[in-house]
PDB file of N, CA and C in Angstrom:
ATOM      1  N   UNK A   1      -7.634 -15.480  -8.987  1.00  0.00           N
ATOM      2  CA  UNK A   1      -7.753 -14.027  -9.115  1.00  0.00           C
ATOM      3  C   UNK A   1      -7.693 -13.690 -10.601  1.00  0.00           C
ATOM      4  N   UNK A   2      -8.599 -13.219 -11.424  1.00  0.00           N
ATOM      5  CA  UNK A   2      -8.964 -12.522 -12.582  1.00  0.00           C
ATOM      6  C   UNK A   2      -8.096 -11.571 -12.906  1.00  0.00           C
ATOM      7  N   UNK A   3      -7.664 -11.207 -14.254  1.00  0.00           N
ATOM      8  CA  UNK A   3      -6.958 -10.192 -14.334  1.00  0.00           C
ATOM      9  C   UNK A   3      -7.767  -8.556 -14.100  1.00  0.00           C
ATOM     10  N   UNK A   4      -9.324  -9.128 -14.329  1.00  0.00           N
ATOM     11  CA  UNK A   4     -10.178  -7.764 -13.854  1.00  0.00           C
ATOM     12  C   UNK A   4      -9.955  -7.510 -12.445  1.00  0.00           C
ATOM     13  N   UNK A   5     -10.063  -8.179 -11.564  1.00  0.00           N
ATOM     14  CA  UNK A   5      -9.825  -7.916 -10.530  1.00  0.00           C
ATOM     15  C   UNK A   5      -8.327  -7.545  -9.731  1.00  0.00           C
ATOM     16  N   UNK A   6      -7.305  -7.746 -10.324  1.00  0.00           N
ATOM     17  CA  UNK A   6      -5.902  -7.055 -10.577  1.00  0.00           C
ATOM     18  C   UNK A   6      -6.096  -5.635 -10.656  1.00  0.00           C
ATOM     19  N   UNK A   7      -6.935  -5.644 -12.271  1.00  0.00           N
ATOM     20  CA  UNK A   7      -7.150  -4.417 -12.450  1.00  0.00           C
ATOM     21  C   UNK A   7      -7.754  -3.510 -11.428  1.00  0.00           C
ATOM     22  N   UNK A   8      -9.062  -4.090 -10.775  1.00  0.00           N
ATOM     23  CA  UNK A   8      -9.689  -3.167  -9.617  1.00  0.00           C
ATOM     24  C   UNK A   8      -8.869  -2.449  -8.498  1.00  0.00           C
ATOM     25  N   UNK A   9      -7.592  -3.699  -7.847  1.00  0.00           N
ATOM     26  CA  UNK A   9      -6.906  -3.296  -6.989  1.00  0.00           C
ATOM     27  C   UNK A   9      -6.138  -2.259  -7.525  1.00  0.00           C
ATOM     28  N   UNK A  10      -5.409  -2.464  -8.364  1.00  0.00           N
ATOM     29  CA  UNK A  10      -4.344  -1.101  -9.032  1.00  0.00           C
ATOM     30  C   UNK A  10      -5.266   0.320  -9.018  1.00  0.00           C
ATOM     31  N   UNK A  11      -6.420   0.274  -9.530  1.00  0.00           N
ATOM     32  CA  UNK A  11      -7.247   1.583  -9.450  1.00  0.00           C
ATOM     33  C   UNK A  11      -7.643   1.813  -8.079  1.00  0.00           C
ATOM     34  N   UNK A  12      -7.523   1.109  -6.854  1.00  0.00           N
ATOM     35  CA  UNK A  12      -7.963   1.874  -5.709  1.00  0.00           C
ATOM     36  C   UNK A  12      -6.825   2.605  -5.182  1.00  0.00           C
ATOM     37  N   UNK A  13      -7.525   3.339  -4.375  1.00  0.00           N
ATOM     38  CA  UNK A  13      -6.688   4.243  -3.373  1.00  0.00           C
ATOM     39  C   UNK A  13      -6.192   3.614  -2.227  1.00  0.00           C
ATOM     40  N   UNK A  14      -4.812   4.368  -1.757  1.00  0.00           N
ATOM     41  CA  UNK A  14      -4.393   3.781  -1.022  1.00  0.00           C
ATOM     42  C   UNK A  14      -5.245   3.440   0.530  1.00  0.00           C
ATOM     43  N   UNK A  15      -5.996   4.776   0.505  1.00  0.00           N
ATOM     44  CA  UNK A  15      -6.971   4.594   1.493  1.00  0.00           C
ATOM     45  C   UNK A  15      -7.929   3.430   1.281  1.00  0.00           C
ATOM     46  N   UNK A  16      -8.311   3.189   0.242  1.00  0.00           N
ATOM     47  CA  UNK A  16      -9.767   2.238  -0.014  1.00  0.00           C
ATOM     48  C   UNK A  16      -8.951   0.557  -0.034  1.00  0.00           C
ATOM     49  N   UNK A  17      -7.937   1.052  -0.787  1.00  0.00           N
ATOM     50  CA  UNK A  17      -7.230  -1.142  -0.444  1.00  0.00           C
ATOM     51  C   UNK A  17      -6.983  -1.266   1.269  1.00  0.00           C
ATOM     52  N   UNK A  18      -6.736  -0.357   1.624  1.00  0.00           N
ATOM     53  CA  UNK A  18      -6.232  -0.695   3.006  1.00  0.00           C
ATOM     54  C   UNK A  18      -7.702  -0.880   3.960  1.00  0.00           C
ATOM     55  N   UNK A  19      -8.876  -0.312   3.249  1.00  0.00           N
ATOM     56  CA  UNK A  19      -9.964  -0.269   4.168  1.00  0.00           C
ATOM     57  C   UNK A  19     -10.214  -1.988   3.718  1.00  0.00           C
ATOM     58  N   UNK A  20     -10.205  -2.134   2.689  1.00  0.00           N
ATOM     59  CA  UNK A  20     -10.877  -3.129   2.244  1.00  0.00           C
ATOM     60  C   UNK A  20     -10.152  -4.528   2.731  1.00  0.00           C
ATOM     61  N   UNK A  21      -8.708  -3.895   2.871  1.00  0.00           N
ATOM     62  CA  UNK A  21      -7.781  -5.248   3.689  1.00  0.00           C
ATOM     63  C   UNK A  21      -8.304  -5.354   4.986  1.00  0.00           C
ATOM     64  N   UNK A  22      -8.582  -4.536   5.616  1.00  0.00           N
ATOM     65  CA  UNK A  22      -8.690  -4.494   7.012  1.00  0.00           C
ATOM     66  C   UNK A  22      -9.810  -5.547   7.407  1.00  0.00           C
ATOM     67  N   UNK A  23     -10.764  -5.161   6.105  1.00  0.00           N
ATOM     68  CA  UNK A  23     -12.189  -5.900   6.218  1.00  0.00           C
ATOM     69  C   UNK A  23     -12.029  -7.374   5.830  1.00  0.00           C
ATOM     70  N   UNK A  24     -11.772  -7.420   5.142  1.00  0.00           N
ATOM     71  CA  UNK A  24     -10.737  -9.334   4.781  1.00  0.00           C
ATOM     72  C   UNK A  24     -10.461  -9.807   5.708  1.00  0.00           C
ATOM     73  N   UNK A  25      -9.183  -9.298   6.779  1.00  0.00           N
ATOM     74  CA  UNK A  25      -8.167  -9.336   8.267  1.00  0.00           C
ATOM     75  C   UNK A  25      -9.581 -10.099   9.050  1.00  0.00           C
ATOM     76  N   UNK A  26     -10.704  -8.765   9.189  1.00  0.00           N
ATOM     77  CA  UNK A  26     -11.637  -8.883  10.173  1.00  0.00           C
ATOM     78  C   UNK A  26     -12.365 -10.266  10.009  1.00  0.00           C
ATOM     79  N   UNK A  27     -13.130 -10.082   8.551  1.00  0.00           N
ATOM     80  CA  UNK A  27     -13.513 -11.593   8.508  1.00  0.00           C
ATOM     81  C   UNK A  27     -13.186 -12.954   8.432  1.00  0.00           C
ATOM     82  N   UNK A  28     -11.457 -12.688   8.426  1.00  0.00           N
ATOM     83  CA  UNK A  28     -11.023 -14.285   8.183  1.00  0.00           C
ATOM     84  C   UNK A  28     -10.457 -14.800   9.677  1.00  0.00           C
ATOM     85  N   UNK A  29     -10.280 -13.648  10.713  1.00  0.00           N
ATOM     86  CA  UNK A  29      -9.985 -13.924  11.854  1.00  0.00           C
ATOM     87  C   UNK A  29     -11.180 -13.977  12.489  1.00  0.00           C
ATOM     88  N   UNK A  30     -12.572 -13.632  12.223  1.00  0.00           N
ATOM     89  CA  UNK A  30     -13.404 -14.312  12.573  1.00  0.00           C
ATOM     90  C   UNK A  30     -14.159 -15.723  12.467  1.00  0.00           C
ATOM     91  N   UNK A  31     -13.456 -15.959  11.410  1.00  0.00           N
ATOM     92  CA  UNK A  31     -13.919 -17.761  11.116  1.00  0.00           C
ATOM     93  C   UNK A  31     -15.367 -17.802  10.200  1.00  0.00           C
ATOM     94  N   UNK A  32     -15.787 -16.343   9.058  1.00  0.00           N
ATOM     95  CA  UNK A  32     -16.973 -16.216   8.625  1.00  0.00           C
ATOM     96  C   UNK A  32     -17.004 -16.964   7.643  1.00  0.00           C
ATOM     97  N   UNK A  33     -16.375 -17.115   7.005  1.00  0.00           N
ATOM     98  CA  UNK A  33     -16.292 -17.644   5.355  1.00  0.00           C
ATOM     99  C   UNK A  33     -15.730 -19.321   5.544  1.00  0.00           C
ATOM    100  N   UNK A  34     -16.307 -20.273   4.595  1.00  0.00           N
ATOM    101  CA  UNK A  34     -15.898 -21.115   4.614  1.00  0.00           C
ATOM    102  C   UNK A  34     -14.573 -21.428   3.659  1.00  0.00           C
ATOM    103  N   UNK A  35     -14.194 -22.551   3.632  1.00  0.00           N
ATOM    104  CA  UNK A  35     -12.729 -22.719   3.027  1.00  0.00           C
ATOM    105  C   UNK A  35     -12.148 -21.855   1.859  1.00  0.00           C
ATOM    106  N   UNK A  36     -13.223 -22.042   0.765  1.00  0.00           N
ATOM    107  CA  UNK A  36     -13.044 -21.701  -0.615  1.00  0.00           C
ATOM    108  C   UNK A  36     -13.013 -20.666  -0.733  1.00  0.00           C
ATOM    109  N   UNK A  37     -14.291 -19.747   0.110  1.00  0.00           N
ATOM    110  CA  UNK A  37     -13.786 -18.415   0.330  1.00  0.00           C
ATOM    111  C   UNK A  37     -12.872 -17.094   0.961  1.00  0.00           C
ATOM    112  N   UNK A  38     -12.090 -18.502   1.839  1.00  0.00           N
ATOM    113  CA  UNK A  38     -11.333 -17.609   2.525  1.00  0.00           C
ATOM    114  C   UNK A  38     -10.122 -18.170   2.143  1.00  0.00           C
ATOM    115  N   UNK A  39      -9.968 -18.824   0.908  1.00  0.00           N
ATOM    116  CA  UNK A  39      -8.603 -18.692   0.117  1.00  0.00           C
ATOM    117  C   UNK A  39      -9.048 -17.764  -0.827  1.00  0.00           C
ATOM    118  N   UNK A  40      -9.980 -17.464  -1.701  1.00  0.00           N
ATOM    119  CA  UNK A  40      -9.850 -16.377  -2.332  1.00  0.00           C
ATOM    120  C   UNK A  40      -9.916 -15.085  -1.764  1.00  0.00           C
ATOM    121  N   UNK A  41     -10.562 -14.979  -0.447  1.00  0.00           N
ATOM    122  CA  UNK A  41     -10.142 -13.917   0.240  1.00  0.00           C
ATOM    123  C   UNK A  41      -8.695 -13.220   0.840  1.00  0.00           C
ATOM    124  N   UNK A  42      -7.880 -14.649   1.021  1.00  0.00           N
ATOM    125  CA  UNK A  42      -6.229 -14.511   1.112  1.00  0.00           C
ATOM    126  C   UNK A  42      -5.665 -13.692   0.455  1.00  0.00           C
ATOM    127  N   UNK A  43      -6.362 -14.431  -0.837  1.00  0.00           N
ATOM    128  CA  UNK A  43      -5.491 -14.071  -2.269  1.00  0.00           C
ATOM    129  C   UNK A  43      -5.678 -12.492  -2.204  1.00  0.00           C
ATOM    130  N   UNK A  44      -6.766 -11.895  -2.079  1.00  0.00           N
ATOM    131  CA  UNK A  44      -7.120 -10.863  -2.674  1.00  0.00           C
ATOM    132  C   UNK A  44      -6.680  -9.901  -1.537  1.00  0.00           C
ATOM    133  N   UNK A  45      -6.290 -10.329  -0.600  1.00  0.00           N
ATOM    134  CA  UNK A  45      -5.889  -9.677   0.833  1.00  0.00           C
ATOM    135  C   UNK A  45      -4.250  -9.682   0.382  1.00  0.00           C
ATOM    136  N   UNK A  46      -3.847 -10.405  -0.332  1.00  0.00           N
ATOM    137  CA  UNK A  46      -2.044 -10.689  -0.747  1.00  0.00           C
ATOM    138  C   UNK A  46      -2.128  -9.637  -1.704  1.00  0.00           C
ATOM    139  N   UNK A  47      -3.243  -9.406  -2.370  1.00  0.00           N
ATOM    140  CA  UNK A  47      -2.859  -8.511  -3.355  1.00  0.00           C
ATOM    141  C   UNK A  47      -2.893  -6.556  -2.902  1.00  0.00           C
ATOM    142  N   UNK A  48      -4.188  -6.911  -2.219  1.00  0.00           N
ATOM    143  CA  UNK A  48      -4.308  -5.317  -1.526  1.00  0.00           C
ATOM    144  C   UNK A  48      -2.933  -5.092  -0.759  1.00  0.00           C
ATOM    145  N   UNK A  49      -2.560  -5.978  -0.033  1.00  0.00           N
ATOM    146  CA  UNK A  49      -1.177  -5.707   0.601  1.00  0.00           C
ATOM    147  C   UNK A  49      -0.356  -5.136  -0.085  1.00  0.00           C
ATOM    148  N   UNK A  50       0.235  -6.103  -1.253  1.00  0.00           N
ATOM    149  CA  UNK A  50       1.506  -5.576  -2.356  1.00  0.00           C
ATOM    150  C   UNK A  50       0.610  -4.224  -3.191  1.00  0.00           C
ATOM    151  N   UNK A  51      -0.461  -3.644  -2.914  1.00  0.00           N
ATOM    152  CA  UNK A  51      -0.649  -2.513  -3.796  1.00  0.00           C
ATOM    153  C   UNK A  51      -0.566  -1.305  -2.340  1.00  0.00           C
ATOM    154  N   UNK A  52      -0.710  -1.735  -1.298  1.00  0.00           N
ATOM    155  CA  UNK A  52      -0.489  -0.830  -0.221  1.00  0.00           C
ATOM    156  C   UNK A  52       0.878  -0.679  -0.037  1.00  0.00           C
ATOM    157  N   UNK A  53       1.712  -1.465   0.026  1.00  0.00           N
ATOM    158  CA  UNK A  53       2.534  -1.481   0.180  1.00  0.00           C
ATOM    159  C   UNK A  53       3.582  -0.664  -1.350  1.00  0.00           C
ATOM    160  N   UNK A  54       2.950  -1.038  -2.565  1.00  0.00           N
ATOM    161  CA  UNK A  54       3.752  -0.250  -3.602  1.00  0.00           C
ATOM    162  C   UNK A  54       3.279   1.606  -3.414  1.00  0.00           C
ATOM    163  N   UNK A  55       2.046   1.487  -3.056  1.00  0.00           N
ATOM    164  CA  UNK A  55       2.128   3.330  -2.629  1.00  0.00           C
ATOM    165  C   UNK A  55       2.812   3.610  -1.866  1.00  0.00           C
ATOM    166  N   UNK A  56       3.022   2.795  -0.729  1.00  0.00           N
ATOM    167  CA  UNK A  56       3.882   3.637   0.236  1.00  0.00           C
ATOM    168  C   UNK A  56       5.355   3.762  -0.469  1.00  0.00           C
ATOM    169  N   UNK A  57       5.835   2.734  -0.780  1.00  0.00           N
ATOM    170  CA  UNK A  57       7.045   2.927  -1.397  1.00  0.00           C
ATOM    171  C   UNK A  57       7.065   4.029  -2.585  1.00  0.00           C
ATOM    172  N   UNK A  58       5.806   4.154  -3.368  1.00  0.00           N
ATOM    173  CA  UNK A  58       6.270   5.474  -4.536  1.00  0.00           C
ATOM    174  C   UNK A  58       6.042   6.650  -3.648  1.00  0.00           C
ATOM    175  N   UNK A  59       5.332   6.800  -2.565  1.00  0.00           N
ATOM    176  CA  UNK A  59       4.871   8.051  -1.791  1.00  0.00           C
ATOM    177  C   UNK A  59       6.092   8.572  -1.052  1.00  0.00           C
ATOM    178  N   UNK A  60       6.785   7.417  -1.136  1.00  0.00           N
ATOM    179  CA  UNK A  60       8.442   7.819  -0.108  1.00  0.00           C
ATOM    180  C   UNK A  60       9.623   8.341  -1.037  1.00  0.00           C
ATOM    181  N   UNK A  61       9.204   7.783  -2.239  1.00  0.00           N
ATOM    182  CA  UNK A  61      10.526   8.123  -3.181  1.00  0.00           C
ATOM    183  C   UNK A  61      10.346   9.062  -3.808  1.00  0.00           C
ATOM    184  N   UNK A  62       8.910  10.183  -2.888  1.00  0.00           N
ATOM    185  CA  UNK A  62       8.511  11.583  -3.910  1.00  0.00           C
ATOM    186  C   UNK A  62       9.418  12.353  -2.651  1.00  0.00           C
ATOM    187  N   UNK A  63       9.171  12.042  -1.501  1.00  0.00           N
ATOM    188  CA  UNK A  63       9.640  12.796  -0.520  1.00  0.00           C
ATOM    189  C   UNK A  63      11.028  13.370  -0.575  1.00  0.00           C
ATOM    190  N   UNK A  64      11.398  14.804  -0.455  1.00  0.00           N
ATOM    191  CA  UNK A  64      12.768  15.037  -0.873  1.00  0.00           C
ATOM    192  C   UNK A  64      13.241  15.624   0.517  1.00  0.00           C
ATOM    193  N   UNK A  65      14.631  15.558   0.732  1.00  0.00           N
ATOM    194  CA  UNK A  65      15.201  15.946   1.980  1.00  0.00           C
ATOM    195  C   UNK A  65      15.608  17.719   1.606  1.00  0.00           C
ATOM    196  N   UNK A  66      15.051  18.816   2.845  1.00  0.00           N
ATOM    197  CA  UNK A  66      15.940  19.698   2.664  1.00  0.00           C
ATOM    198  C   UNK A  66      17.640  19.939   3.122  1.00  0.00           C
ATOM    199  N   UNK A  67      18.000  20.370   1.753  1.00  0.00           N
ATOM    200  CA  UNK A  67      19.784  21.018   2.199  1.00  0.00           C
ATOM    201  C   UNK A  67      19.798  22.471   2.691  1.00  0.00           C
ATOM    202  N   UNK A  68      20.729  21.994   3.735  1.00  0.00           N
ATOM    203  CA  UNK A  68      20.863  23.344   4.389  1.00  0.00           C
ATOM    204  C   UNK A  68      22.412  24.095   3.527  1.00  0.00           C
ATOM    205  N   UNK A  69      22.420  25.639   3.586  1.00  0.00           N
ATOM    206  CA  UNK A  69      23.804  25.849   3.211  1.00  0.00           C
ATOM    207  C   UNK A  69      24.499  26.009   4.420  1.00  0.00           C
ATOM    208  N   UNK A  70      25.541  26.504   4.565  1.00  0.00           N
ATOM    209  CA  UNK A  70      26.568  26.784   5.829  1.00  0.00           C
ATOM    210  C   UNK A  70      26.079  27.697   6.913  1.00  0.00           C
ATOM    211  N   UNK A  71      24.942  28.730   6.254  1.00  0.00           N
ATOM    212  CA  UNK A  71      24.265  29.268   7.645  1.00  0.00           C
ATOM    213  C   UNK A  71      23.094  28.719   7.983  1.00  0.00           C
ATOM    214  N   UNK A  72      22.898  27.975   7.600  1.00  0.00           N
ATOM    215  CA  UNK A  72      21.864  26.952   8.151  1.00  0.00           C
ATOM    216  C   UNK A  72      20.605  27.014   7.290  1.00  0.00           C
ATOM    217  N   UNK A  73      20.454  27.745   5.873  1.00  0.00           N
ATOM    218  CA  UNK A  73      19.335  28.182   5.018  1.00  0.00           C
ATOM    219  C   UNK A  73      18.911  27.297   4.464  1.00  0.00           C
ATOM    220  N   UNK A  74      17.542  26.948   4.131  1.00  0.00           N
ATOM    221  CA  UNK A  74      17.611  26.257   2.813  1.00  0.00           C
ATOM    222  C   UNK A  74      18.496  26.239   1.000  1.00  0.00           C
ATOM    223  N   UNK A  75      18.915  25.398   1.201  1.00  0.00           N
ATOM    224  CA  UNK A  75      19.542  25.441  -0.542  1.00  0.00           C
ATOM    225  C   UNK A  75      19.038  24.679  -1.774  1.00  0.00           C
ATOM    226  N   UNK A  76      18.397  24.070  -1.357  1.00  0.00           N
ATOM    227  CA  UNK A  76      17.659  22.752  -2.083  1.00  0.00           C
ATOM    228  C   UNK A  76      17.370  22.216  -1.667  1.00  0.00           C
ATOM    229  N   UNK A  77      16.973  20.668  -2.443  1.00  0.00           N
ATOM    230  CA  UNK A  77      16.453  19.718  -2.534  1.00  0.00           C
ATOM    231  C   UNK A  77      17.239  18.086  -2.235  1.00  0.00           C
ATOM    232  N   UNK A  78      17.409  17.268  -2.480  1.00  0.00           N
ATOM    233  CA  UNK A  78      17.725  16.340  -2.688  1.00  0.00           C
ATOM    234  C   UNK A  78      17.135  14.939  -2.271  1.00  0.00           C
ATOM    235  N   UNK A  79      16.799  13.653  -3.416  1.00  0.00           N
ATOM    236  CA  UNK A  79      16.038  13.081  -2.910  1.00  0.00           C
ATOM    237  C   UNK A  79      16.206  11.719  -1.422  1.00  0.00           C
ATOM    238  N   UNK A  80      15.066  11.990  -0.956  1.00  0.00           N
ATOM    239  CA  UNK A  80      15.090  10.973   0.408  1.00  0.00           C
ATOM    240  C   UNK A  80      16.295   9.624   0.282  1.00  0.00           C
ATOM    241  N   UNK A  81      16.994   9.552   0.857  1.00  0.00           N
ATOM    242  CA  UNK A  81      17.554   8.003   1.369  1.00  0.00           C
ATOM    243  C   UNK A  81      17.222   7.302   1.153  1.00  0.00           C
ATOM    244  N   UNK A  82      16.950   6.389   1.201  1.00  0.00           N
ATOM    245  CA  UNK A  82      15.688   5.576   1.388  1.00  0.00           C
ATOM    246  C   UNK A  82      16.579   4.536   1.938  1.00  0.00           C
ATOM    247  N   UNK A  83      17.535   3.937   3.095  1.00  0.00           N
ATOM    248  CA  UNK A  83      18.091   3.886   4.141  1.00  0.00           C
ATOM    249  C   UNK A  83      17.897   4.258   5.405  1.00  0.00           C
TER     250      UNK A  83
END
């Protein structure tokens, strides 16, 4: 794996790595690609993963919980658990 191609994954969207994993999933459980290509297809399927997987994790740590005050109002903010 190229560091250009590092680069490509970091610039997609979370929507577009996950389409593009899916399409990897599809063809390597179909048996399309021969050896060589379906280790670099791994690879590049290991990588869309850990970049799907790092959005979800920054997309969760934007999420903030509302505080209620004693009559039950909103009072703020505070950020998600992540627990």
């Amino acid at each position: 794996m190229t560091d250009e191609s590092a680069t490509d994954i970091a610039e997609l969207s979370f929507e577009a790595a996950l389409e593009e994993l899916e399409a990897i999933v599809r063809k390597l459980e179909a048996g399309e690609a021969p050896l060589d290509e379906s280790i670099e297809l791994y690879a590049r399927g290991d990588k869309l993963r850990a970049q799907c997987e790092a959005r979800l994790k920054a997309a969760k740590a934007r999420i903030d919980k509302l505080q209620l005050d004693a009559d039950g109002k909103p009072a703020g903010v505070e950020p998600l658990d992540p627990a």
